[in-house]
Protein backbone atom coordinates (compact mmCIF):
# COMPACT_ATOMS: atom_id res chain seq x y z
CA UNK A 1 89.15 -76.07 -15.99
CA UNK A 2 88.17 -73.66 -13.12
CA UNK A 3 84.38 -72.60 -13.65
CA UNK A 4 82.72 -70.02 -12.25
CA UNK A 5 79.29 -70.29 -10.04
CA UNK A 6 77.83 -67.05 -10.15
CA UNK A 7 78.61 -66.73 -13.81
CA UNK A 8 75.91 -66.69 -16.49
CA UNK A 9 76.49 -68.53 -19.02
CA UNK A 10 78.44 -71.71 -19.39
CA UNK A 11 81.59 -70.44 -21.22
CA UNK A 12 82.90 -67.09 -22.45
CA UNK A 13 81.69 -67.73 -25.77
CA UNK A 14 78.05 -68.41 -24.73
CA UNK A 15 78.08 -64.84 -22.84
CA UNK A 16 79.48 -63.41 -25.80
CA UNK A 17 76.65 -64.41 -27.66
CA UNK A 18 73.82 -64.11 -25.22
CA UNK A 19 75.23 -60.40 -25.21
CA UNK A 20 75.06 -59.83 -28.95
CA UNK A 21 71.54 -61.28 -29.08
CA UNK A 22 69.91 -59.49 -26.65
CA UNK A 23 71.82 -56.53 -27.84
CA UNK A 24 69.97 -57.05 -31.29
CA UNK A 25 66.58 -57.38 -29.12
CA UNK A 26 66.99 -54.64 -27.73
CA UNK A 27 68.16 -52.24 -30.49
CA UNK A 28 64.75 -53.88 -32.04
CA UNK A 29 62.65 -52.61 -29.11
CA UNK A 30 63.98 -49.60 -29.15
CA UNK A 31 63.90 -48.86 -32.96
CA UNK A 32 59.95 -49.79 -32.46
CA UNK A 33 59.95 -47.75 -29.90
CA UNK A 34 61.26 -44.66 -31.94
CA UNK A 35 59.44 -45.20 -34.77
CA UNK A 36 55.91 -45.41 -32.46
CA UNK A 37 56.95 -41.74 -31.47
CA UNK A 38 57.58 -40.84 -34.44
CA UNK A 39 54.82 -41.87 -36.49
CA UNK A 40 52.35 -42.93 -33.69
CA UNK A 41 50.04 -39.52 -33.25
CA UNK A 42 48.90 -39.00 -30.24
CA UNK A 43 50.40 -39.88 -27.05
CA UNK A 44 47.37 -40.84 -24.81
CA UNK A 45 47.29 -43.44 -22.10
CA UNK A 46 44.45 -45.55 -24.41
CA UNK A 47 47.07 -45.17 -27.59
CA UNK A 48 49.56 -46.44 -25.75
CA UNK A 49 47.80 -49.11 -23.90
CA UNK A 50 46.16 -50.30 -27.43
CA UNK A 51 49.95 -50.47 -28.67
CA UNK A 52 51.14 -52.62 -25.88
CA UNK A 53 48.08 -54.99 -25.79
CA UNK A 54 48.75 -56.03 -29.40
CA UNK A 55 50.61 -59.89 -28.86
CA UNK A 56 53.09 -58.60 -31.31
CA UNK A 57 54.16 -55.95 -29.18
CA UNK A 58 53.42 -58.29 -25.68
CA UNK A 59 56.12 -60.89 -27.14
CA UNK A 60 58.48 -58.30 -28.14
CA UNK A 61 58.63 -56.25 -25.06
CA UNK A 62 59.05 -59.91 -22.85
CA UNK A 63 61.92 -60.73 -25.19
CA UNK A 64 63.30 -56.92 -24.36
CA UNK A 65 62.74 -57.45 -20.63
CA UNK A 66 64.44 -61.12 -20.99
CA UNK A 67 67.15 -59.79 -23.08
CA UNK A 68 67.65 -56.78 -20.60
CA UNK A 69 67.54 -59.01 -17.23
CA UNK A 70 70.33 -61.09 -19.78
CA UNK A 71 72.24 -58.53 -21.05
CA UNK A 72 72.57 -56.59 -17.60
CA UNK A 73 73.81 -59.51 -16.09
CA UNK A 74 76.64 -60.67 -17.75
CA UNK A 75 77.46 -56.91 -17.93
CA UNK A 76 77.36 -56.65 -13.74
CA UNK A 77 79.26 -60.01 -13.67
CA UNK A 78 81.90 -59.05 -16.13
CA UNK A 79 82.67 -55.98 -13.74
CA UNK A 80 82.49 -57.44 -10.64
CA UNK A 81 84.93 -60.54 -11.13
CA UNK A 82 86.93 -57.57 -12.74
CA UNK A 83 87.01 -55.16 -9.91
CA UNK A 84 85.63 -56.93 -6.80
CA UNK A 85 88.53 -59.33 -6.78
CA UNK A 86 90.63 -60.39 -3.97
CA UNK A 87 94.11 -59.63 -5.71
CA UNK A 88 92.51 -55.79 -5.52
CA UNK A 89 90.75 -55.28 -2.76
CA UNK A 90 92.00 -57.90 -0.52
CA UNK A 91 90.70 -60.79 1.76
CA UNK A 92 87.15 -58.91 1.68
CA UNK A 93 87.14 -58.72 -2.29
CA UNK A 94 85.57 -61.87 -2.91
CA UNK A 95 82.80 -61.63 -0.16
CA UNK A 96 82.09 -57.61 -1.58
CA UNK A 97 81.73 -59.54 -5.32
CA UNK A 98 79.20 -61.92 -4.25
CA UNK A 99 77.29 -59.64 -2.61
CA UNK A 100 77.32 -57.13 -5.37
CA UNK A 101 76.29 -59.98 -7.30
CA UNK A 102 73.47 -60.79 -4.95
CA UNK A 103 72.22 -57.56 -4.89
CA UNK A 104 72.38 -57.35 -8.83
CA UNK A 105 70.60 -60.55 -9.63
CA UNK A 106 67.72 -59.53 -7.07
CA UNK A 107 67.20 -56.18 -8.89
CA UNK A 108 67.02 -57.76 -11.87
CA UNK A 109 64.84 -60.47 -11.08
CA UNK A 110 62.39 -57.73 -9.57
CA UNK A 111 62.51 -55.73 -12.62
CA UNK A 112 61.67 -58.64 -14.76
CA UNK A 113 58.53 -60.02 -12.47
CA UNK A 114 57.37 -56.51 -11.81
CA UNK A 115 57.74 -55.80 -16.01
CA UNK A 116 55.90 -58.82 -16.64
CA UNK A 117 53.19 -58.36 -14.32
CA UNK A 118 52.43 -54.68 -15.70
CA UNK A 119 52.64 -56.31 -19.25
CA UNK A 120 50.64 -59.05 -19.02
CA UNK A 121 47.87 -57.84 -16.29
């Protein structure tokens, strides 16, 4: 059995699932997040700062930035081994997929330090 390196998870199945579960996450984070501008009054910076300092809210949004960094991932990965692949683009197609891939994990590893440093500071 030929596994891949750069890939995620450990098995199609467990990307599958890391994909649905984060996609539940985040439809939860963003159904809170509807229903806080629906129902939430006022939109001041000290309304919104007293919503997100709340630990309910803290360990949701970290489980929406986890599920995001997750979610995007496997996404980005799927494409690239789909489309940055040496039967299409030739000798170069695995060296353009790796560095896609490099580029894509450090912008998501950025987005997830720099979310949880503006959360949690």
């Amino acid at each position: 059995m030929v596994r891949a390196v750069t890939s995620f998870g450990r098995s199609g199945l467990s990307d599958w699932l890391v994909q649905r579960v984060s996609g539940v996450i985040l439809l939860v984070f963003a159904i809170t997040m509807v229903v806080k501008l629906a129902c939430g009054g006022e939109l001041s910076y000290e309304s919104w700062k007293a919503f997100f300092d709340g630990i309910c809210m803290q360990v949701l949004t970290t489980a929406a930035l986890l599920s995001l960094v997750a979610h995007g991932w496997i996404g980005m990965w799927a494409i690239s081994t789909d489309y940055f692949t040496e039967r299409l683009m030739g000798a170069k197609g695995n060296v353009i997929r790796l560095a896609f891939q490099a580029v894509c994990a450090a912008v998501l590893f950025t987005y997830l330090i720099w979310g949880l440093r503006i959360l949690w500071s």
